[in-house]
C-alpha atoms as a PDB file:
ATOM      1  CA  UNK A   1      63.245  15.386  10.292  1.00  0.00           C
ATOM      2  CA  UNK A   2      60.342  13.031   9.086  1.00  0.00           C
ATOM      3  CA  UNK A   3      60.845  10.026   7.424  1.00  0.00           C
ATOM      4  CA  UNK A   4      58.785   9.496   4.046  1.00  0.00           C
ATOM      5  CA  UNK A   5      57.911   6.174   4.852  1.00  0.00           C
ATOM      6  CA  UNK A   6      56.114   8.297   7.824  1.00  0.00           C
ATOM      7  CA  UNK A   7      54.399  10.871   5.277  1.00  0.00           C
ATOM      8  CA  UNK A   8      53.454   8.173   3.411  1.00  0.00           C
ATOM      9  CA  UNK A   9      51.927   6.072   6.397  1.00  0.00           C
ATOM     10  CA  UNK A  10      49.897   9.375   7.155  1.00  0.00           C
ATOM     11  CA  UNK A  11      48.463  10.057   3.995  1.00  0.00           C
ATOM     12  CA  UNK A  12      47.763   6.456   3.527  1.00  0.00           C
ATOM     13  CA  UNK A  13      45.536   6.473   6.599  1.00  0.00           C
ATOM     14  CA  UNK A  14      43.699   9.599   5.039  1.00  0.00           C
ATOM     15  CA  UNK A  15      43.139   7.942   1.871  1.00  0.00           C
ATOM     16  CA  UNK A  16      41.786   4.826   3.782  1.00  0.00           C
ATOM     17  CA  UNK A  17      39.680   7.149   6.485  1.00  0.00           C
ATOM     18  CA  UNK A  18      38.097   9.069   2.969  1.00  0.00           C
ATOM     19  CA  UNK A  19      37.386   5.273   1.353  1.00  0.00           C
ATOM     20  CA  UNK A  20      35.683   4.058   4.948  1.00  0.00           C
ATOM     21  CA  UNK A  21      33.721   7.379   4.816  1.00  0.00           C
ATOM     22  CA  UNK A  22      32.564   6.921   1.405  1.00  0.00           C
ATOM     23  CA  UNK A  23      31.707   3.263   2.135  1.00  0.00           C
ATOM     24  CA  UNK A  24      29.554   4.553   5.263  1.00  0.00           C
ATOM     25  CA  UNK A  25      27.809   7.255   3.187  1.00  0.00           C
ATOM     26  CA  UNK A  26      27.024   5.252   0.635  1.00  0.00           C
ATOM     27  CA  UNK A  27      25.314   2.801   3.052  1.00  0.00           C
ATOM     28  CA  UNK A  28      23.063   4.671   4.433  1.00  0.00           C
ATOM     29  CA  UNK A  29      21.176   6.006   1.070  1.00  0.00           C
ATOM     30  CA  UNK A  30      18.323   3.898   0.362  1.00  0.00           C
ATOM     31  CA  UNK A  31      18.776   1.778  -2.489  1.00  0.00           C
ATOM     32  CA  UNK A  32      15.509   0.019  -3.207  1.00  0.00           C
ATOM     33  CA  UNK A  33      16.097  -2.675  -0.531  1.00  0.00           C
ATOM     34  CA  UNK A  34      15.596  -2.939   3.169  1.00  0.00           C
ATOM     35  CA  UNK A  35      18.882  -2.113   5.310  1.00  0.00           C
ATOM     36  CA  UNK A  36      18.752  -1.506   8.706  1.00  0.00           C
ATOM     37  CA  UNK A  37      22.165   0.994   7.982  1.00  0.00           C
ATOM     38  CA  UNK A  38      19.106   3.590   6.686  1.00  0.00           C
ATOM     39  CA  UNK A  39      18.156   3.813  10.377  1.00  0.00           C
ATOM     40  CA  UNK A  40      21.833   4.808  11.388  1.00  0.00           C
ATOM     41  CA  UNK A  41      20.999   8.276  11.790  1.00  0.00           C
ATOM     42  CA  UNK A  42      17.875   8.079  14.082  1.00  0.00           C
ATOM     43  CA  UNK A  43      18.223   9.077  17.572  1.00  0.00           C
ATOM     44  CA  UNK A  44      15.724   8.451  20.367  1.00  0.00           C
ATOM     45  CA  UNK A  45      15.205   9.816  23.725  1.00  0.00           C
ATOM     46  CA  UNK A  46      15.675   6.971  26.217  1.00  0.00           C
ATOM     47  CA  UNK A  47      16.055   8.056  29.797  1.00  0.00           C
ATOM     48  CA  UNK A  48      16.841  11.628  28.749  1.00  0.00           C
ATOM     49  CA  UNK A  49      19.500  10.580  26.671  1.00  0.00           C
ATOM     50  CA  UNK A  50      19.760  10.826  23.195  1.00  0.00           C
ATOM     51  CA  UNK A  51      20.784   7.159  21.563  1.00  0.00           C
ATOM     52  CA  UNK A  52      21.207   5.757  18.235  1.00  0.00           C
ATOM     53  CA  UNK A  53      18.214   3.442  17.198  1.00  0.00           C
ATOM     54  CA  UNK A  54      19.909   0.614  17.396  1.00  0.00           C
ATOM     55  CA  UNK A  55      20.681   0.904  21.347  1.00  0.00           C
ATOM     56  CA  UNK A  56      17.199   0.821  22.301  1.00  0.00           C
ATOM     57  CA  UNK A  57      15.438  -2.130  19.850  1.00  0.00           C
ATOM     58  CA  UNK A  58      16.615  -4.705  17.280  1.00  0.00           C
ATOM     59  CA  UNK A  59      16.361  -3.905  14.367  1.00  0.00           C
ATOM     60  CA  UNK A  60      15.802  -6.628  11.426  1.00  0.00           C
ATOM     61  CA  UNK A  61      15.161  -6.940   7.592  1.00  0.00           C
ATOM     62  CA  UNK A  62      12.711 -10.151   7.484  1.00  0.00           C
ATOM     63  CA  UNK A  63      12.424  -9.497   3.419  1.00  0.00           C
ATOM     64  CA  UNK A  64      13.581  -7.126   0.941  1.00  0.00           C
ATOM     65  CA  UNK A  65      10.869  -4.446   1.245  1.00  0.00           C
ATOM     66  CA  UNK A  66      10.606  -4.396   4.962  1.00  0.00           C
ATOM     67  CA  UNK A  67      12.741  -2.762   8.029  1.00  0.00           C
ATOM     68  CA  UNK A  68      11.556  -4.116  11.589  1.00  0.00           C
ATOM     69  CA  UNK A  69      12.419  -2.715  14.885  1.00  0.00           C
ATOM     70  CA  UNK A  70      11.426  -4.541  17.957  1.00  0.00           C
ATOM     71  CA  UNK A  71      11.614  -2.186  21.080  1.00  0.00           C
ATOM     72  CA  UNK A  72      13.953  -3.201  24.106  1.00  0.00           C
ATOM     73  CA  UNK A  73      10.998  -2.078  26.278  1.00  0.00           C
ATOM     74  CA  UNK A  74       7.318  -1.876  24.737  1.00  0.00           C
ATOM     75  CA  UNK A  75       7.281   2.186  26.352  1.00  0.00           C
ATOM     76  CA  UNK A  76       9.576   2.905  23.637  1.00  0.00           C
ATOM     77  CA  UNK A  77       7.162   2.397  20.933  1.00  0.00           C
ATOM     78  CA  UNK A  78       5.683   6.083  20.650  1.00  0.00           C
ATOM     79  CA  UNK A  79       9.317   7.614  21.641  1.00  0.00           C
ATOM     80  CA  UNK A  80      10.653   5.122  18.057  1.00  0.00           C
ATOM     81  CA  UNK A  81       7.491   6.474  16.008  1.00  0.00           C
ATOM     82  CA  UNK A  82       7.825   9.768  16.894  1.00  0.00           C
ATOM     83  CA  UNK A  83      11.588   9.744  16.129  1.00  0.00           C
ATOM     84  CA  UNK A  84      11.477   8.123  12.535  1.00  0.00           C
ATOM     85  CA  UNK A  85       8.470  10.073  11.883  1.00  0.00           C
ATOM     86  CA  UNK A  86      10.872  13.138  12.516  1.00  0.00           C
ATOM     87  CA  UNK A  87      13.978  11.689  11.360  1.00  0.00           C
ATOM     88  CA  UNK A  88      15.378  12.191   7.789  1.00  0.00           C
ATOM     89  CA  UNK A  89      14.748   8.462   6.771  1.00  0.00           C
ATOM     90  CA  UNK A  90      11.460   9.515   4.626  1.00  0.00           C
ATOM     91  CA  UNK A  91       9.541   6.361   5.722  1.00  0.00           C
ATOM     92  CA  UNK A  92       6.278   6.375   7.403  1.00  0.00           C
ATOM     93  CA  UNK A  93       6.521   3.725  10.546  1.00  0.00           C
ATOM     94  CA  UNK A  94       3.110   1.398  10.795  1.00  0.00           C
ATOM     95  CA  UNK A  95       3.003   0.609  14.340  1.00  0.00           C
ATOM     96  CA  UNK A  96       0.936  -2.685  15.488  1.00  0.00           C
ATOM     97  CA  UNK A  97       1.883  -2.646  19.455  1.00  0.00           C
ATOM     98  CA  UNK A  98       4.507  -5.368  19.584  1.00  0.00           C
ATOM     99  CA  UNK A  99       6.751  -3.815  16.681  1.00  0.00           C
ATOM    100  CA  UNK A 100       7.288  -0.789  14.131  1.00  0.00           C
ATOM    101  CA  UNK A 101       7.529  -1.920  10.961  1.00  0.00           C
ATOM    102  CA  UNK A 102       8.988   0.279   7.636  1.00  0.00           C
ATOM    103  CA  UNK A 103       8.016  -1.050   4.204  1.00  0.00           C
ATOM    104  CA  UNK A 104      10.541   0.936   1.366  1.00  0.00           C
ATOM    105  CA  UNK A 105       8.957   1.733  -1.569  1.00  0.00           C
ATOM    106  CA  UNK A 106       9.804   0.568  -5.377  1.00  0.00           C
ATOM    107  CA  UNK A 107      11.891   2.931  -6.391  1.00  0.00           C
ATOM    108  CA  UNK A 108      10.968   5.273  -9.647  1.00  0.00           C
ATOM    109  CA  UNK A 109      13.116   5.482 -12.263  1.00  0.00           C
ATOM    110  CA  UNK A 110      13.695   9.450 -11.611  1.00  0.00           C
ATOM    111  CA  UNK A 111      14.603   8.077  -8.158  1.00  0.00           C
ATOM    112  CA  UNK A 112      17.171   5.936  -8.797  1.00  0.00           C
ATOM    113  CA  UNK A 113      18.734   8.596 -11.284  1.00  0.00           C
ATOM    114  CA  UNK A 114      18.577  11.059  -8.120  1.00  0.00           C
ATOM    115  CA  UNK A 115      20.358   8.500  -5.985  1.00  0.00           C
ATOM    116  CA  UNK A 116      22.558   7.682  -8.068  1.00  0.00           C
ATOM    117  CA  UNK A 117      24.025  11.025  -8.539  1.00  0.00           C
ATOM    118  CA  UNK A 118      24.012  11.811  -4.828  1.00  0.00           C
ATOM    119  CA  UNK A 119      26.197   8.862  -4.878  1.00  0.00           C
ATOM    120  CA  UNK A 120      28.628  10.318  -7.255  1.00  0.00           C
ATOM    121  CA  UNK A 121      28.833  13.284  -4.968  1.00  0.00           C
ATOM    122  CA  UNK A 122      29.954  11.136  -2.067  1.00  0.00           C
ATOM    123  CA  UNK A 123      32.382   9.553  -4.302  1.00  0.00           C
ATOM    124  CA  UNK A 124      33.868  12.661  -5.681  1.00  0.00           C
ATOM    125  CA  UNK A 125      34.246  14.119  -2.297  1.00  0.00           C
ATOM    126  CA  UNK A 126      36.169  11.213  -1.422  1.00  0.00           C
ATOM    127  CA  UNK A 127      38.345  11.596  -4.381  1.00  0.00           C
ATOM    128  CA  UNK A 128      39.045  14.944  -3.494  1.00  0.00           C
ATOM    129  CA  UNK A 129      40.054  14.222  -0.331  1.00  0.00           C
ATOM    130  CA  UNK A 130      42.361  11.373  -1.376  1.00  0.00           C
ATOM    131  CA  UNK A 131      43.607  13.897  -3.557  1.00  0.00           C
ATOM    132  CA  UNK A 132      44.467  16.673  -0.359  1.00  0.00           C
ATOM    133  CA  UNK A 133      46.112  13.529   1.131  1.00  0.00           C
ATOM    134  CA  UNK A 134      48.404  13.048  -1.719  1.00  0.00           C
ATOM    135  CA  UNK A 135      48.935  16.686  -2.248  1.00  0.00           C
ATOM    136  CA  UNK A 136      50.209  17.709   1.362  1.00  0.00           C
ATOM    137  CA  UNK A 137      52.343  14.584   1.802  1.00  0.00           C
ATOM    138  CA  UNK A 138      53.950  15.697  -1.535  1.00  0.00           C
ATOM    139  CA  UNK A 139      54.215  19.012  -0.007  1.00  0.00           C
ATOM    140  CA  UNK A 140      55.990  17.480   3.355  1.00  0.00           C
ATOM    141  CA  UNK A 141      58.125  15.560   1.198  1.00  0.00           C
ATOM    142  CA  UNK A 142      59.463  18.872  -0.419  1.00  0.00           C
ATOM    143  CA  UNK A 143      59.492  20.518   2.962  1.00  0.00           C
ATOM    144  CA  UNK A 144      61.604  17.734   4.083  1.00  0.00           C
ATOM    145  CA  UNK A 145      64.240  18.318   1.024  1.00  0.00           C
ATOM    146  CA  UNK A 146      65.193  21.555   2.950  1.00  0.00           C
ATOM    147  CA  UNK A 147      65.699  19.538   5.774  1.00  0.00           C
ATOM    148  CA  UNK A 148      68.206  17.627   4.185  1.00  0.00           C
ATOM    149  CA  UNK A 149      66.648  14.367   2.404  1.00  0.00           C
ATOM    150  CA  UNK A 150      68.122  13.748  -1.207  1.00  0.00           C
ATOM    151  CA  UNK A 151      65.939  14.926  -4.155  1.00  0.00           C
ATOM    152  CA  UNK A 152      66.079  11.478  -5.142  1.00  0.00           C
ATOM    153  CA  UNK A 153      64.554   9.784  -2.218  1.00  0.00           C
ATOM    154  CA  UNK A 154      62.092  13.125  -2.218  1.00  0.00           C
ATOM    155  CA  UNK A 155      61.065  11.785  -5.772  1.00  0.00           C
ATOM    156  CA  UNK A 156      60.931   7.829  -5.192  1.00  0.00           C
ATOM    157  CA  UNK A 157      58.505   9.316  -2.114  1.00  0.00           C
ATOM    158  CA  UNK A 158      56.219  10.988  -4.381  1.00  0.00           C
ATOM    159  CA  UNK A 159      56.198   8.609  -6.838  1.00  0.00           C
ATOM    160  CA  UNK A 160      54.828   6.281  -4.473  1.00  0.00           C
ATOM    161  CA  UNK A 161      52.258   8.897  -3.480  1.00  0.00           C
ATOM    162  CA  UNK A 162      51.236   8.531  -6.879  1.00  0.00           C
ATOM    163  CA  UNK A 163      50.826   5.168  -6.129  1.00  0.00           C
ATOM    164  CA  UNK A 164      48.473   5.385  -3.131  1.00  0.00           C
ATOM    165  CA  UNK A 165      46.369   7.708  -4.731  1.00  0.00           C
ATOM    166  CA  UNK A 166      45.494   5.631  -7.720  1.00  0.00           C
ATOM    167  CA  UNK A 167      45.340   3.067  -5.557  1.00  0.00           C
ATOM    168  CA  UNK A 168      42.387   4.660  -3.517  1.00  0.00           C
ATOM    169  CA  UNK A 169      41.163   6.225  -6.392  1.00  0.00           C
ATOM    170  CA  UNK A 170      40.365   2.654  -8.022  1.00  0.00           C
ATOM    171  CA  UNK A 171      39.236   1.762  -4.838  1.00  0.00           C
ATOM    172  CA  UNK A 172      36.897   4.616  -4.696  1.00  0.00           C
ATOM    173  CA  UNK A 173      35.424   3.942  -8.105  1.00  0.00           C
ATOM    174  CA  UNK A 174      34.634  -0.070  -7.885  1.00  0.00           C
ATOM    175  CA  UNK A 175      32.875   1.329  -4.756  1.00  0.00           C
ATOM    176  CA  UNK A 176      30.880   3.428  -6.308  1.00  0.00           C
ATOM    177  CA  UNK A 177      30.095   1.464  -9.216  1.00  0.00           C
ATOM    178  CA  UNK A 178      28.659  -1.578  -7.037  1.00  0.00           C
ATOM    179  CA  UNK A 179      26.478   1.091  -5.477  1.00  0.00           C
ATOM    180  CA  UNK A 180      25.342   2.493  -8.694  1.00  0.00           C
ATOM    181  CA  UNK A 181      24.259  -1.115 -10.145  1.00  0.00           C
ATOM    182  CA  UNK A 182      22.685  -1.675  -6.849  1.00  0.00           C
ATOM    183  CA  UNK A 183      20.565   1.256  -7.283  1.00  0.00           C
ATOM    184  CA  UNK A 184      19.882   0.874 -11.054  1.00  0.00           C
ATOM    185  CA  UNK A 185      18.669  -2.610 -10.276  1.00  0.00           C
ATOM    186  CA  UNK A 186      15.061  -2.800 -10.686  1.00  0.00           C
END
Protein backbone atom coordinates (compact mmCIF):
# COMPACT_ATOMS: atom_id res chain seq x y z
CA UNK A 1 0.00 0.00 0.00
CA UNK A 2 1.28 3.62 -0.84
CA UNK A 3 1.46 6.20 1.47
CA UNK A 4 -0.21 9.66 0.40
CA UNK A 5 2.50 11.58 1.60
CA UNK A 6 4.24 9.35 -1.33
CA UNK A 7 1.42 10.27 -4.03
CA UNK A 8 1.74 13.52 -3.05
CA UNK A 9 5.69 13.67 -3.26
CA UNK A 10 5.15 12.24 -6.91
CA UNK A 11 2.79 14.54 -8.21
CA UNK A 12 4.61 17.33 -6.61
CA UNK A 13 7.70 16.51 -8.65
CA UNK A 14 5.39 16.54 -11.85
CA UNK A 15 4.01 19.80 -11.07
CA UNK A 16 7.62 21.14 -10.46
CA UNK A 17 9.14 19.12 -13.73
CA UNK A 18 5.89 20.97 -15.86
CA UNK A 19 6.92 24.60 -14.06
CA UNK A 20 10.92 23.93 -14.99
CA UNK A 21 9.65 23.01 -18.52
CA UNK A 22 7.63 26.00 -18.91
CA UNK A 23 10.46 28.16 -17.49
CA UNK A 24 12.88 26.51 -20.23
CA UNK A 25 10.37 27.07 -23.06
CA UNK A 26 9.73 30.26 -22.31
CA UNK A 27 13.49 31.06 -22.42
CA UNK A 28 14.27 30.21 -25.44
CA UNK A 29 11.55 32.47 -27.48
CA UNK A 30 13.07 35.60 -28.47
CA UNK A 31 11.86 38.42 -26.62
CA UNK A 32 13.32 41.56 -28.15
CA UNK A 33 16.66 41.20 -26.29
CA UNK A 34 19.84 39.29 -26.83
CA UNK A 35 19.98 35.81 -24.85
CA UNK A 36 22.33 33.38 -25.58
CA UNK A 37 19.31 30.63 -24.26
CA UNK A 38 17.89 31.43 -28.15
CA UNK A 39 20.94 29.46 -29.34
CA UNK A 40 19.99 26.39 -27.05
CA UNK A 41 18.69 24.49 -29.81
CA UNK A 42 21.59 24.74 -32.38
CA UNK A 43 23.64 21.78 -32.96
CA UNK A 44 26.96 21.65 -34.81
CA UNK A 45 28.99 19.00 -36.30
CA UNK A 46 32.31 18.90 -34.44
CA UNK A 47 34.38 15.82 -35.06
CA UNK A 48 31.38 13.95 -36.46
CA UNK A 49 29.47 14.54 -33.54
CA UNK A 50 26.56 16.44 -33.20
CA UNK A 51 26.95 19.14 -30.08
CA UNK A 52 24.99 21.85 -28.65
CA UNK A 53 26.41 25.38 -29.60
CA UNK A 54 27.55 26.09 -26.59
CA UNK A 55 30.20 23.06 -26.45
CA UNK A 56 32.12 24.26 -29.27
CA UNK A 57 32.39 28.44 -28.74
CA UNK A 58 31.41 30.99 -26.07
CA UNK A 59 28.80 32.47 -26.52
CA UNK A 60 28.17 36.22 -25.13
CA UNK A 61 25.58 39.13 -25.16
CA UNK A 62 28.02 42.34 -25.21
CA UNK A 63 24.61 44.64 -25.51
CA UNK A 64 21.03 44.20 -25.79
CA UNK A 65 20.69 43.77 -29.58
CA UNK A 66 23.63 41.54 -30.11
CA UNK A 67 24.43 37.57 -29.61
CA UNK A 68 28.31 36.74 -30.03
CA UNK A 69 29.83 33.41 -30.43
CA UNK A 70 33.52 33.07 -30.39
CA UNK A 71 34.61 29.62 -31.87
CA UNK A 72 36.75 27.15 -29.63
CA UNK A 73 38.78 26.61 -32.84
CA UNK A 74 38.67 29.30 -35.79
CA UNK A 75 37.73 25.88 -38.35
CA UNK A 76 34.49 26.00 -36.72
CA UNK A 77 33.45 29.21 -38.15
CA UNK A 78 31.71 27.93 -41.49
CA UNK A 79 30.48 24.57 -39.56
CA UNK A 80 28.61 27.63 -36.73
CA UNK A 81 27.32 29.69 -39.91
CA UNK A 82 26.11 27.01 -41.66
CA UNK A 83 24.31 25.61 -38.57
CA UNK A 84 22.44 28.89 -37.41
CA UNK A 85 21.85 29.64 -40.93
CA UNK A 86 19.90 26.21 -40.87
CA UNK A 87 18.79 26.24 -37.43
CA UNK A 88 15.29 27.48 -36.32
CA UNK A 89 16.73 30.65 -34.54
CA UNK A 90 15.56 33.02 -37.63
CA UNK A 91 18.74 35.18 -37.39
CA UNK A 92 21.09 35.75 -40.15
CA UNK A 93 24.88 35.24 -38.63
CA UNK A 94 27.44 38.19 -40.01
CA UNK A 95 30.65 36.49 -39.91
CA UNK A 96 34.00 38.77 -39.71
CA UNK A 97 36.75 35.79 -39.28
CA UNK A 98 37.47 36.02 -35.58
CA UNK A 99 33.65 35.78 -34.47
CA UNK A 100 29.86 35.31 -35.63
CA UNK A 101 27.94 37.85 -34.52
CA UNK A 102 23.70 37.88 -34.38
CA UNK A 103 22.07 41.31 -34.11
CA UNK A 104 17.97 40.64 -33.04
CA UNK A 105 15.78 42.80 -34.55
CA UNK A 106 13.18 45.45 -32.88
CA UNK A 107 10.44 43.63 -32.53
CA UNK A 108 6.95 44.74 -34.40
CA UNK A 109 4.11 45.17 -32.59
CA UNK A 110 2.28 42.11 -34.52
CA UNK A 111 5.40 40.31 -33.26
CA UNK A 112 5.24 40.70 -29.88
CA UNK A 113 1.36 39.89 -30.00
CA UNK A 114 2.53 36.51 -31.83
CA UNK A 115 5.00 35.81 -29.06
CA UNK A 116 3.11 36.50 -26.65
CA UNK A 117 0.46 34.06 -27.41
CA UNK A 118 2.92 31.28 -28.18
CA UNK A 119 3.77 31.97 -24.68
CA UNK A 120 0.35 31.37 -23.40
CA UNK A 121 0.45 28.07 -25.17
CA UNK A 122 3.50 26.97 -23.23
CA UNK A 123 1.84 28.10 -20.17
CA UNK A 124 -1.40 26.36 -20.70
CA UNK A 125 0.31 23.18 -21.53
CA UNK A 126 1.94 23.40 -18.34
CA UNK A 127 -1.26 23.94 -16.58
CA UNK A 128 -2.62 21.03 -18.07
CA UNK A 129 -0.10 18.98 -17.08
CA UNK A 130 -0.11 20.17 -13.47
CA UNK A 131 -3.57 19.41 -13.79
CA UNK A 132 -2.88 15.32 -14.99
CA UNK A 133 -0.55 15.44 -11.93
CA UNK A 134 -3.24 16.36 -9.58
CA UNK A 135 -5.80 14.25 -11.27
CA UNK A 136 -3.96 10.74 -11.13
CA UNK A 137 -2.62 11.26 -7.61
CA UNK A 138 -6.33 11.88 -6.71
CA UNK A 139 -7.03 8.81 -8.58
CA UNK A 140 -4.16 6.73 -6.52
CA UNK A 141 -5.49 8.16 -3.50
CA UNK A 142 -8.97 6.52 -4.26
CA UNK A 143 -7.25 3.41 -5.47
CA UNK A 144 -5.56 3.31 -2.22
CA UNK A 145 -9.10 3.56 -0.21
CA UNK A 146 -9.67 -0.06 -1.51
CA UNK A 147 -6.55 -0.88 -0.13
CA UNK A 148 -7.56 0.00 3.13
CA UNK A 149 -6.67 3.84 3.95
CA UNK A 150 -9.61 5.74 5.78
CA UNK A 151 -11.83 7.97 3.57
CA UNK A 152 -10.77 10.58 5.80
CA UNK A 153 -7.09 10.52 5.35
CA UNK A 154 -8.10 9.76 1.39
CA UNK A 155 -9.80 13.30 1.64
CA UNK A 156 -7.16 15.37 3.83
CA UNK A 157 -4.80 13.77 0.76
CA UNK A 158 -6.72 15.34 -1.88
CA UNK A 159 -7.33 18.31 -0.30
CA UNK A 160 -3.79 18.90 -0.21
CA UNK A 161 -3.61 18.01 -3.89
CA UNK A 162 -5.71 20.87 -4.23
CA UNK A 163 -3.18 22.61 -2.63
CA UNK A 164 -0.21 21.78 -4.88
CA UNK A 165 -2.03 22.45 -7.82
CA UNK A 166 -2.93 26.01 -7.06
CA UNK A 167 0.18 26.26 -5.83
CA UNK A 168 1.86 25.51 -9.31
CA UNK A 169 -0.82 26.99 -10.99
CA UNK A 170 0.11 30.54 -9.39
CA UNK A 171 3.42 29.65 -10.02
CA UNK A 172 2.75 29.03 -13.59
CA UNK A 173 0.94 32.30 -14.11
CA UNK A 174 3.54 34.96 -12.38
CA UNK A 175 5.78 33.04 -14.87
CA UNK A 176 4.09 33.76 -17.59
CA UNK A 177 3.15 37.15 -16.83
CA UNK A 178 6.95 38.32 -16.35
CA UNK A 179 7.42 36.84 -19.80
CA UNK A 180 4.54 38.59 -21.29
CA UNK A 181 5.72 42.20 -19.91
CA UNK A 182 9.09 41.26 -21.10
CA UNK A 183 7.85 40.84 -24.50
CA UNK A 184 5.35 43.77 -24.53
CA UNK A 185 8.24 45.97 -23.50
CA UNK A 186 9.19 48.15 -26.25
Amino acid sequence: MLEPKQILNEAEELMESAVMYLDDALARIRAGKASARILDVVKVEYYGQMSPLSNVATITTPDARTIQIQPWEKKMLSEIERALINSSVGLAPSNNGECIRLMIPPLTEERRKELAKQCKGEAENAKVSVRNARRDAIDALKKQIKEGLPEDAEKDAENDAQKLHDKYVKRIDEIYAAKEKEIMTV
